[in-house]
C-alpha atoms as a PDB file:
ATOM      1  CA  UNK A   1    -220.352  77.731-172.057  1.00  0.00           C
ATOM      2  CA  UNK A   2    -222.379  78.555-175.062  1.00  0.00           C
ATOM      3  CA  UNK A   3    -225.985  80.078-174.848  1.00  0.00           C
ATOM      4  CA  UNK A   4    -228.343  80.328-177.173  1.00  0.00           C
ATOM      5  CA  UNK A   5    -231.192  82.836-176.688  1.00  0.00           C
ATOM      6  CA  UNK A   6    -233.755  83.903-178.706  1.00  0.00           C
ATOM      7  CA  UNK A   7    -232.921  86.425-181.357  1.00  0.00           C
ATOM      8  CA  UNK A   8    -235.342  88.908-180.099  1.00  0.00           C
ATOM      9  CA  UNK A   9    -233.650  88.540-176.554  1.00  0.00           C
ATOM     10  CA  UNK A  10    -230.217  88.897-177.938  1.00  0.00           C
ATOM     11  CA  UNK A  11    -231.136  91.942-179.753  1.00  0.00           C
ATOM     12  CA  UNK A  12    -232.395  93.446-176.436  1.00  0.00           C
ATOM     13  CA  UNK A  13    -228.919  91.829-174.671  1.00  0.00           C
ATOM     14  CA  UNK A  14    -227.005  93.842-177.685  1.00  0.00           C
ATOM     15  CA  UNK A  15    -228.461  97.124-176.943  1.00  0.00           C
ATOM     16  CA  UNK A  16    -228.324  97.385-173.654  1.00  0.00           C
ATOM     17  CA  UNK A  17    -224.881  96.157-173.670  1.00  0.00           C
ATOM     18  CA  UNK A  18    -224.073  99.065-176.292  1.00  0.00           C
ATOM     19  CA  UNK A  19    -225.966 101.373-174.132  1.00  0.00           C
ATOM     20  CA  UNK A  20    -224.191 100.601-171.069  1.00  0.00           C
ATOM     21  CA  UNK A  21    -220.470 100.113-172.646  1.00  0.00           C
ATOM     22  CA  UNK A  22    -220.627  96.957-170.866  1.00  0.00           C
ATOM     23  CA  UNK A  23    -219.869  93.181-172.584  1.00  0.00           C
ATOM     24  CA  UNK A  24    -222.304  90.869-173.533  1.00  0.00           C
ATOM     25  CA  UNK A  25    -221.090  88.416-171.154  1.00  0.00           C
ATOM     26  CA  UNK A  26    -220.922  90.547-168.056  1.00  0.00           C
ATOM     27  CA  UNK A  27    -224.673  91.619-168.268  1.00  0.00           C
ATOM     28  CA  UNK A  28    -225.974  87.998-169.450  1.00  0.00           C
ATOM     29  CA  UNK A  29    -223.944  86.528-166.259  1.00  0.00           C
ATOM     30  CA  UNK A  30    -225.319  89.610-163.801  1.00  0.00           C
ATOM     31  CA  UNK A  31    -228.877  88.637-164.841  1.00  0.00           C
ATOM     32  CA  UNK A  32    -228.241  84.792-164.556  1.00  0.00           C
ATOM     33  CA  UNK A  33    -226.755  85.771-161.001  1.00  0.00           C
ATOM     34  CA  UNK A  34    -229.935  87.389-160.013  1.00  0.00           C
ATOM     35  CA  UNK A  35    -231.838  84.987-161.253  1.00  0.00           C
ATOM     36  CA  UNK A  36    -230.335  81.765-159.110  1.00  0.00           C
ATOM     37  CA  UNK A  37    -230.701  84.685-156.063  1.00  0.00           C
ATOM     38  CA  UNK A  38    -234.113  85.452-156.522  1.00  0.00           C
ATOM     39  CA  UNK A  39    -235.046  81.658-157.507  1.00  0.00           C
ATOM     40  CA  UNK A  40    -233.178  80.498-154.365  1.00  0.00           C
ATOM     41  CA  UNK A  41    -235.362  83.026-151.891  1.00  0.00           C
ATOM     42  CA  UNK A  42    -238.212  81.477-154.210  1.00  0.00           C
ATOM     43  CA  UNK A  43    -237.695  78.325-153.060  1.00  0.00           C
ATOM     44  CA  UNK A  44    -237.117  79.083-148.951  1.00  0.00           C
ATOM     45  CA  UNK A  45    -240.485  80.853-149.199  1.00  0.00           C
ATOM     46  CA  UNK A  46    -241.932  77.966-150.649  1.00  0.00           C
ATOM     47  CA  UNK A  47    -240.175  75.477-148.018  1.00  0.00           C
ATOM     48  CA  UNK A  48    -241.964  77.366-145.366  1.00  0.00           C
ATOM     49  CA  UNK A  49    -245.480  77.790-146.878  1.00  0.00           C
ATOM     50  CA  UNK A  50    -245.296  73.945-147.046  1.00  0.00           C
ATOM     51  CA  UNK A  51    -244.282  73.186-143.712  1.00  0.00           C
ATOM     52  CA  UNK A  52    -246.673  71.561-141.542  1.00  0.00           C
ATOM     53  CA  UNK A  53    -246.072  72.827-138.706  1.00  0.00           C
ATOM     54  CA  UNK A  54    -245.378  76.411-139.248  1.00  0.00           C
ATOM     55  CA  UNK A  55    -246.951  79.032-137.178  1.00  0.00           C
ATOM     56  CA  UNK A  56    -249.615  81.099-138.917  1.00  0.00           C
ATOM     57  CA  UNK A  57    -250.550  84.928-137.798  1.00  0.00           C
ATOM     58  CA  UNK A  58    -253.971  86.305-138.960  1.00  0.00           C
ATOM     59  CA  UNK A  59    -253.282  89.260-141.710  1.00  0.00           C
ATOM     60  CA  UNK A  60    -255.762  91.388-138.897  1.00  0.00           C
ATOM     61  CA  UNK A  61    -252.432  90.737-136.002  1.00  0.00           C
ATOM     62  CA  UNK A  62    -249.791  91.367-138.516  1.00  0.00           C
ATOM     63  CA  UNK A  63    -251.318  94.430-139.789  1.00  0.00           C
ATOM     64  CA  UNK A  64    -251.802  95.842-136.200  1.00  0.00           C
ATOM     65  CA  UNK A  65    -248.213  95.075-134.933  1.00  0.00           C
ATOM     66  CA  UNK A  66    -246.661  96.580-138.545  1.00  0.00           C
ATOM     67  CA  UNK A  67    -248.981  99.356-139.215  1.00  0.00           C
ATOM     68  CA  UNK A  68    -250.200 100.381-135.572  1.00  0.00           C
ATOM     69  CA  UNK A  69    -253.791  99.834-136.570  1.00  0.00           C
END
């Protein structure tokens, strides 16, 4: 697969990878990884803030039954 990034990025990708003594491709594919993690927990958040029929509690309940308030 080829990427092309901006040159400023690559710099950044260049250094770190020199700073780390880790290869280019290992750190671009770790943040890619992360990326389609977070994105997918992105999306199931957003799922449920959409549903119709989901159950809402009032921030004044959940901050009594988390914080003891």
């Amino acid at each position: 697969m080829l990427l092309r990034l901006p040159r400023a990025v690559a710099d950044e990708v260049d250094r770190l990878a020199a700073d780390l003594h880790q290869p280019r491709n290992h750190l671009v594919a770790e943040a890619v990884t992360f990326y389609l993690a977070e994105r997918a927990d992105l999306d199931v958040a957003l799922e449920r803030l959409r549903d119709p029929n989901a159950d809402w509690v009032p921030h004044r309940d959940a901050k009594r039954v988390l914080l003891g308030d």
